[in-house]
Protein backbone atom coordinates (compact mmCIF):
# COMPACT_ATOMS: atom_id res chain seq x y z
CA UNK A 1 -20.63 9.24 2.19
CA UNK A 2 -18.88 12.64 1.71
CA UNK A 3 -17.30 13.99 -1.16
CA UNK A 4 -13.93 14.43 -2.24
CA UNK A 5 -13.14 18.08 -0.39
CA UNK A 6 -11.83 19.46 2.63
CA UNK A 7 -8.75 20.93 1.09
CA UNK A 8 -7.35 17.76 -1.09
CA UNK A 9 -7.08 19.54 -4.36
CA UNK A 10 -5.14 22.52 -2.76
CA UNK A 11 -2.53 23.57 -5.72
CA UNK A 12 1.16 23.93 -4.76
CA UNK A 13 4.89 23.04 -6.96
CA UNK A 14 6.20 19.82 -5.76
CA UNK A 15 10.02 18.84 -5.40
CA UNK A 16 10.32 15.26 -6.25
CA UNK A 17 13.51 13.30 -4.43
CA UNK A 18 12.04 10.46 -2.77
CA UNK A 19 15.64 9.19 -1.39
CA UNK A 20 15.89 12.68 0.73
CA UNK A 21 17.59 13.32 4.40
CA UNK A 22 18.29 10.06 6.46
CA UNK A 23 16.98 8.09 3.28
CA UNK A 24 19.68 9.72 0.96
CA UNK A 25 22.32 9.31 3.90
CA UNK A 26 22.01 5.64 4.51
CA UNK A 27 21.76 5.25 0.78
CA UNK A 28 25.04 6.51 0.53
CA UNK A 29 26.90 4.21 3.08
CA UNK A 30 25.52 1.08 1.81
CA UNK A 31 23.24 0.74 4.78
CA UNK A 32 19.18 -1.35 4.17
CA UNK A 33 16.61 0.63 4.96
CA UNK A 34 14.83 -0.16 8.60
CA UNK A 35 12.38 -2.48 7.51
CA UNK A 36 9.97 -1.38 10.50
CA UNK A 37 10.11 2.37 8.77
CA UNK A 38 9.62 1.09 5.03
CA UNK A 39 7.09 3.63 4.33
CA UNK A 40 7.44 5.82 7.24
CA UNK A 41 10.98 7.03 6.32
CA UNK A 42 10.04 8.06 2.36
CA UNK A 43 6.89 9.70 3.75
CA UNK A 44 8.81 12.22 6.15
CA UNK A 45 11.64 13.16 4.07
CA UNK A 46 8.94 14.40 1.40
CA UNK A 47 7.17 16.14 4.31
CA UNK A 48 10.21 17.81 5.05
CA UNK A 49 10.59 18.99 1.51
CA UNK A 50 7.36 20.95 1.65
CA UNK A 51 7.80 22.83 4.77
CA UNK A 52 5.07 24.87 5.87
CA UNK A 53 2.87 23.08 3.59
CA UNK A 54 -0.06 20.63 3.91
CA UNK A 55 0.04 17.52 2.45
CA UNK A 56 -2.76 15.59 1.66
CA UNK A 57 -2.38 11.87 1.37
CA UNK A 58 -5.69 9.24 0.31
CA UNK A 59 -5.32 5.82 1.59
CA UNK A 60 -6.56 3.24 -0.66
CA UNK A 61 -8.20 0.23 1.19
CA UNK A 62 -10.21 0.06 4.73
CA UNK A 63 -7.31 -2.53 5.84
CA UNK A 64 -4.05 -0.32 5.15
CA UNK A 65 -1.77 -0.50 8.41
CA UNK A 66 -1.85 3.19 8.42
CA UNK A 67 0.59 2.71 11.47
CA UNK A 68 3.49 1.93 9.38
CA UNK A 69 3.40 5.72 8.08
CA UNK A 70 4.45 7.47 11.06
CA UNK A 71 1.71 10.29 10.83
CA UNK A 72 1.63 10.61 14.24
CA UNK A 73 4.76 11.21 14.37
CA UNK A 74 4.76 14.32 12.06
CA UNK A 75 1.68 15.38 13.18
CA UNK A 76 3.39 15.91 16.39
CA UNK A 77 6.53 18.07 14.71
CA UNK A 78 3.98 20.01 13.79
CA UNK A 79 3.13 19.26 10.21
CA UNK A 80 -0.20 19.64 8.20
CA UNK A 81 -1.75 16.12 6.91
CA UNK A 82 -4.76 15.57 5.65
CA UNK A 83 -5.85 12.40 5.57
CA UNK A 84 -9.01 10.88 3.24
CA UNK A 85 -9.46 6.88 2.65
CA UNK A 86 -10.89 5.07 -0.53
CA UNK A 87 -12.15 1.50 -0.99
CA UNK A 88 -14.65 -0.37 -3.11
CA UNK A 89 -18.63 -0.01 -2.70
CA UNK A 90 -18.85 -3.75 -0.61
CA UNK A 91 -20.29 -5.05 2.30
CA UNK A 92 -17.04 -5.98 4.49
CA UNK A 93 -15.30 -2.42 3.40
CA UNK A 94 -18.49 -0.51 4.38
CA UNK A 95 -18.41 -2.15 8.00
CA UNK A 96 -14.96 -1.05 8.25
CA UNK A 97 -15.49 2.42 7.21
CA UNK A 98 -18.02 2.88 9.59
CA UNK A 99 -16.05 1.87 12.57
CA UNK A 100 -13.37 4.49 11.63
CA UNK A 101 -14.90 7.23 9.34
CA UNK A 102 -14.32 9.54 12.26
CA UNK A 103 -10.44 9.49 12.06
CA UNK A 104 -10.73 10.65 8.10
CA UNK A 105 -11.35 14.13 6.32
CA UNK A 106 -13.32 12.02 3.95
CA UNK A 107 -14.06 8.50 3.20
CA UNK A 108 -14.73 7.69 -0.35
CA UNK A 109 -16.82 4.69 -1.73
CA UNK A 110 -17.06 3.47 -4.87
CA UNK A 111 -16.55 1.30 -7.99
CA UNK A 112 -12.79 1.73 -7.94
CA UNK A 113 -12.03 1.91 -11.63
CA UNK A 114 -14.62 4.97 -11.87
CA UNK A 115 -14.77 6.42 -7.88
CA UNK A 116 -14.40 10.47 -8.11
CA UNK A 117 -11.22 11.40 -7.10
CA UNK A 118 -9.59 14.86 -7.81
CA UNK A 119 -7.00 15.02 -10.48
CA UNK A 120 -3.36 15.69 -9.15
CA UNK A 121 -5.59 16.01 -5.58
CA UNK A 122 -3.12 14.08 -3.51
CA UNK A 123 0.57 14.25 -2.46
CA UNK A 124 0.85 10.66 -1.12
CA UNK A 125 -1.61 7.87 -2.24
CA UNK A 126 -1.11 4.83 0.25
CA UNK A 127 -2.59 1.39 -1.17
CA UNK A 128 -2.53 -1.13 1.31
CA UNK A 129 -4.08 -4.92 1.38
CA UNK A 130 -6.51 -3.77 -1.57
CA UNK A 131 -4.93 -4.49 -4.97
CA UNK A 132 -4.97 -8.20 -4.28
CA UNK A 133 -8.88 -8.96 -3.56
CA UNK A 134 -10.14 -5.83 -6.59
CA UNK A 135 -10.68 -7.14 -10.22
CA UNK A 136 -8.88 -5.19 -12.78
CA UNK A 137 -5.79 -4.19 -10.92
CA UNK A 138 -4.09 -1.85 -13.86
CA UNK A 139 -7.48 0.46 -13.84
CA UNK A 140 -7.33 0.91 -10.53
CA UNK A 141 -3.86 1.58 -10.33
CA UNK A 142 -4.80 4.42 -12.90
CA UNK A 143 -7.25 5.60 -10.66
CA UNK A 144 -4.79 6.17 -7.93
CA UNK A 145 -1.60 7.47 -10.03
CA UNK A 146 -4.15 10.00 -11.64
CA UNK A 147 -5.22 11.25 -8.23
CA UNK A 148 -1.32 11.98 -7.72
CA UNK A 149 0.36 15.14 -8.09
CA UNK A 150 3.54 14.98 -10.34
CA UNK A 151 6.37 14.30 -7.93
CA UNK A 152 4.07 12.33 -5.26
CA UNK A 153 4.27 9.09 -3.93
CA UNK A 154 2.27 5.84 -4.36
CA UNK A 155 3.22 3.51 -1.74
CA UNK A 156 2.01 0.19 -1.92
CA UNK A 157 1.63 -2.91 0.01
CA UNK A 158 -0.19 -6.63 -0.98
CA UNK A 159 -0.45 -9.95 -0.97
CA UNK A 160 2.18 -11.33 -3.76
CA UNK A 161 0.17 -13.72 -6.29
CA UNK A 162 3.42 -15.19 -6.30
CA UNK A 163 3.53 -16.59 -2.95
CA UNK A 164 2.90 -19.75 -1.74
CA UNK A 165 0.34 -18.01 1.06
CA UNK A 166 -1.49 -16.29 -2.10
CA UNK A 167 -1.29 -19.68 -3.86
CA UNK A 168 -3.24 -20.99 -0.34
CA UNK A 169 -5.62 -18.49 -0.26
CA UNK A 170 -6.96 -18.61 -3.66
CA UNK A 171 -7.39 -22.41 -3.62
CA UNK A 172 -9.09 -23.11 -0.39
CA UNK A 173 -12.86 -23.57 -0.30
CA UNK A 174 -14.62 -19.98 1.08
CA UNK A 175 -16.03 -21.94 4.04
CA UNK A 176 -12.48 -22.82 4.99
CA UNK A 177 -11.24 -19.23 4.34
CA UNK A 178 -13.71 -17.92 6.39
CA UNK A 179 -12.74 -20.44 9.37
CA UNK A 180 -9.02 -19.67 9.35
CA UNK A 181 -9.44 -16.01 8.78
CA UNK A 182 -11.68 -16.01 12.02
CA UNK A 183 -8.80 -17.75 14.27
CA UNK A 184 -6.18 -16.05 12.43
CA UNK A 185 -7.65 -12.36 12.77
CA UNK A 186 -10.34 -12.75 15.34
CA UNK A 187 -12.89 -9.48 15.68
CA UNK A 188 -11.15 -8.48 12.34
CA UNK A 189 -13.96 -7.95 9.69
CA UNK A 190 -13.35 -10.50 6.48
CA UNK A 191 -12.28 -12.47 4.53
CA UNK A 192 -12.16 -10.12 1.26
CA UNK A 193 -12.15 -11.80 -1.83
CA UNK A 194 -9.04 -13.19 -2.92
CA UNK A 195 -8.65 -11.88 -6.66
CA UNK A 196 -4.65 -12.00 -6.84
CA UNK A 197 -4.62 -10.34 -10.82
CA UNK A 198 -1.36 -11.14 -12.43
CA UNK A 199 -0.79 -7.98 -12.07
CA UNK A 200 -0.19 -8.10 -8.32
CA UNK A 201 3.25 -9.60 -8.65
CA UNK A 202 6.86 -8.35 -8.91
CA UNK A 203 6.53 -8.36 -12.49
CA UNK A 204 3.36 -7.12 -13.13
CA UNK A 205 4.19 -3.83 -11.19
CA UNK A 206 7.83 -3.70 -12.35
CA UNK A 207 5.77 -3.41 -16.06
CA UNK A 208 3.19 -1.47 -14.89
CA UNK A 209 5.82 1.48 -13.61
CA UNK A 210 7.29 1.32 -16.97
CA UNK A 211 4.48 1.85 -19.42
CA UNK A 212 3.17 5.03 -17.17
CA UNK A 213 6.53 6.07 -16.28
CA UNK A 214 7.07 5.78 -12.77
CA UNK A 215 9.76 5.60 -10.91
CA UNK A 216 10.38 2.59 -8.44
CA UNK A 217 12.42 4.43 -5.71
CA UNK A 218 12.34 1.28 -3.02
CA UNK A 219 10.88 -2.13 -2.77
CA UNK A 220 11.19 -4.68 -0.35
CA UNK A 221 9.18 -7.92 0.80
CA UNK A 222 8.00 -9.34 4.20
CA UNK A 223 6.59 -11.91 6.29
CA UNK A 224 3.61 -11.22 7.69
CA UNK A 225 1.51 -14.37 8.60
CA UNK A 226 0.20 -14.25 12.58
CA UNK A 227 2.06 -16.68 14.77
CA UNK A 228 -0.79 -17.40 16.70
CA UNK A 229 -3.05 -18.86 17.33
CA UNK A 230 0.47 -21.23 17.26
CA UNK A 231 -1.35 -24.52 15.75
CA UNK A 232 -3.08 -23.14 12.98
CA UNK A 233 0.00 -20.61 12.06
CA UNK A 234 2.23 -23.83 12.01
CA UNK A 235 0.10 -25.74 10.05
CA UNK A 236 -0.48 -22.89 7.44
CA UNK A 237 3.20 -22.37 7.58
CA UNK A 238 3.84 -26.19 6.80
CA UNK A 239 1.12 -26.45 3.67
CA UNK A 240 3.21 -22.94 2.16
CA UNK A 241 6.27 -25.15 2.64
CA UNK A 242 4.73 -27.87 0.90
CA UNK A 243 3.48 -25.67 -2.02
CA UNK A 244 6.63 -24.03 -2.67
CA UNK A 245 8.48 -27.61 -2.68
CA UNK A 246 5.70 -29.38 -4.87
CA UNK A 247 5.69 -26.62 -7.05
CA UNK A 248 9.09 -25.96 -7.57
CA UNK A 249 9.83 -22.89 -6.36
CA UNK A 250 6.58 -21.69 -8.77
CA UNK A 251 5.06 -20.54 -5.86
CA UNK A 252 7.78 -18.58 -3.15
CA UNK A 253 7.45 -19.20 0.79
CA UNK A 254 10.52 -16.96 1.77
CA UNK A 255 7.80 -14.21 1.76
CA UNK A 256 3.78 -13.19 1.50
CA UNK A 257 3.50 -9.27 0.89
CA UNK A 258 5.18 -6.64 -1.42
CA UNK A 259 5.98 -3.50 -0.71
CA UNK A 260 7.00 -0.37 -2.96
CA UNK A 261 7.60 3.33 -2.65
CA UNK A 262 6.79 4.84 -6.58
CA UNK A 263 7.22 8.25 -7.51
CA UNK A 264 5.75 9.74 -10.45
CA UNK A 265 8.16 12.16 -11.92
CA UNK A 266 7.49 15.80 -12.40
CA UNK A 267 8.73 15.09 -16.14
CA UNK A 268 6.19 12.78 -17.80
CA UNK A 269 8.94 11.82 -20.61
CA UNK A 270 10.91 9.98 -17.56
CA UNK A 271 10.89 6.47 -17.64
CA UNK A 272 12.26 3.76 -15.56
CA UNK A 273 15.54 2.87 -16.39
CA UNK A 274 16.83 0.17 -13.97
CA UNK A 275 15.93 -2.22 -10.69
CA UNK A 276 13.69 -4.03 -12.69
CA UNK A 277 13.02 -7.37 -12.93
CA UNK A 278 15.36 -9.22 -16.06
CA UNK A 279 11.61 -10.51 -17.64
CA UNK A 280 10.58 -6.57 -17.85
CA UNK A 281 13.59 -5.28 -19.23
CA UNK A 282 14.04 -4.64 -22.47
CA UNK A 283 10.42 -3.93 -23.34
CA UNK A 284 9.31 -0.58 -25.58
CA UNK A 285 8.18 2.13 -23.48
CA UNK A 286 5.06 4.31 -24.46
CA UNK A 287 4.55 7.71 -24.23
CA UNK A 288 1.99 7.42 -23.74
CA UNK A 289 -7.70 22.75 6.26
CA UNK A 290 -6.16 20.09 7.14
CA UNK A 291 -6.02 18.64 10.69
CA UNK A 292 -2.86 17.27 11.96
CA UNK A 293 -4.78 15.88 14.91
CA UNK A 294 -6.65 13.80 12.14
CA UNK A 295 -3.92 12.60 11.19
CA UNK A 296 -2.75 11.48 14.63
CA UNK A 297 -6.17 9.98 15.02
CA UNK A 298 -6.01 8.20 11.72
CA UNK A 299 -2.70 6.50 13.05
CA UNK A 300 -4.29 4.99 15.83
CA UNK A 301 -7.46 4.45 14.38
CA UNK A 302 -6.72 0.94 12.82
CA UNK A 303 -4.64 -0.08 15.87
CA UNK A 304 -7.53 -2.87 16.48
CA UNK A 305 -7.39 -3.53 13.28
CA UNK A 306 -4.42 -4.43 12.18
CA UNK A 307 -2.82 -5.51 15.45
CA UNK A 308 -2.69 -8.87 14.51
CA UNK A 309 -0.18 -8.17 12.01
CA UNK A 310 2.85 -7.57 14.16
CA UNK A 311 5.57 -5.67 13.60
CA UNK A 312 6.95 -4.95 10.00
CA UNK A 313 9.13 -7.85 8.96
CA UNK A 314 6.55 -10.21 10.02
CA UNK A 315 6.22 -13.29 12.13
């Protein structure tokens, strides 16, 4: 595996402003955010803050949607992105790698409480479908916001230990994960282990921006189980109904994945002040060369991949 170079610890002054351009705009009349640009629409109005600029961005896990960014998009306006991708030192995340190691300035494998990564290396750190199935959530969270130049954004996306699909998942038997991970996501390498920290929940991230002083800019949550093959998605669909009802509500079927656009500040004294959940307020706070046809390749590179997810909003 290579090593963390090829231009990611390139120096430059950040503006932060996550909520820039078309963001800021819709912001202002009231207007949702298009759920089918989540991350995509964050991601370009920071590019467009840093004109004539490179930006480098890690993505953290083998099965991020790297789609839902857009970079091929802004690699075809012309802009600079680097692009490396991080995941943990396993069997199924090494058989992904390989398949797409091409598409990547570097890909990065490790233990990910400890895997080098450059300090303030990165402009954008995208975590997707990894937080859920690693042990220790909160040190790899470090890990990533570390890597992170002040003003940068962490965009992340998982499985909600909340939900009645995560409820599923951890409970069945592995043989039986195995057999409805192969219908559900045929050719798709898996299934990874399902972990689900309590840290992987509204809450848990809600308190986690608070103690290291992030800033939760957006969040929003989604539907995202396959509708086919039509049988087995029904009958999935019907035992996440039945969990949510038998639990009462414990465990929530209106959705399956989180989503959140963080920014850490430029000022490490600022602190989140609001949009959290009412369990997390009120707590003490501690101070406690790039390619832009990579990155065009990168955004197709997982289209087998993650295919069977659909369009944002879910099935």
């Amino acid at each position: 595996m290579s090593t963390v170079e090829g231009g990611v610890s390139r120096g430059g002054a950040h503006r932060s402003g996550v909520t820039r351009g078309a963001t800021a705009r819709r912001r202002s009349r009231g207007e949702q955010p298009d759920p089918r640009r989540f991350f995509a629409e964050p991601l370009r109005d920071y590019v467009l803050a840093e004109p004539g600029r490179a930006v480098c961005l890690l993505q953290a896990g083998c099965m991020a949607p790297l789609r839902e960014l857009g970079l091929g998009e802004l690699a075809e306006a012309g802009h600079e992105i680097g692009v490396s991708v991080v995941d943990a030192d396993n069997a199924l995340a090494r058989l992904v790698l390989d398949q797409i190691r091409d598409a990547y300035d570097d890909v990065i494998v490790g233990d990910m409480r400890t895997v080098p990564l450059p300090p303030r290396g990165y402009d954008v750190v995208y975590c997707g479908h990894l937080l859920e199935r690693v042990p220790h959530t909160e040190l790899v969270l470090d890990r990533l916001v570390g890597a992170l130049r002040p003003g940068g954004l962490l965009l992340l996306r998982f499985a909600d230990r909340d939900s009645a699909w995560a409820a599923l998942d951890r409970w069945l038997p592995g043989t039986m994960r195995q057999a409805i991970w192969r219908r559900l996501h045929p050719g798709v390498p898996g299934p990874f282990p399902a972990v689900y920290e309590p840290a992987v929940t509204e809450r848990g991230i809600a308190s986690y921006a608070l103690m290291r002083g992030l800033v939760i800019a957006q969040r929003s949550a989604e539907r995202t189980l396959p509708a086919s093959p039509r049988r087995l998605s029904s009958s999935v669909r019907v035992t996440c109904a039945a969990i949510a009802r038998l639990t009462r509500g414990r465990y929530d079927n209106s959705h399956d994945e989180l989503l959140y656009v963080i920014r850490k500040p430029e000022d490490r004294f600022a602190r989140v002040v609001g949009g959290l959940p009412r369990e997390a307020r009120g707590h003490p706070t501690r101070g406690g060369p790039h390619d832009g046809g990579r990155a065009s390749r990168a955004d197709g590179a997982l289209a087998d991949l993650d295919a069977w997810r659909g369009p944002a909003g879910g099935a």
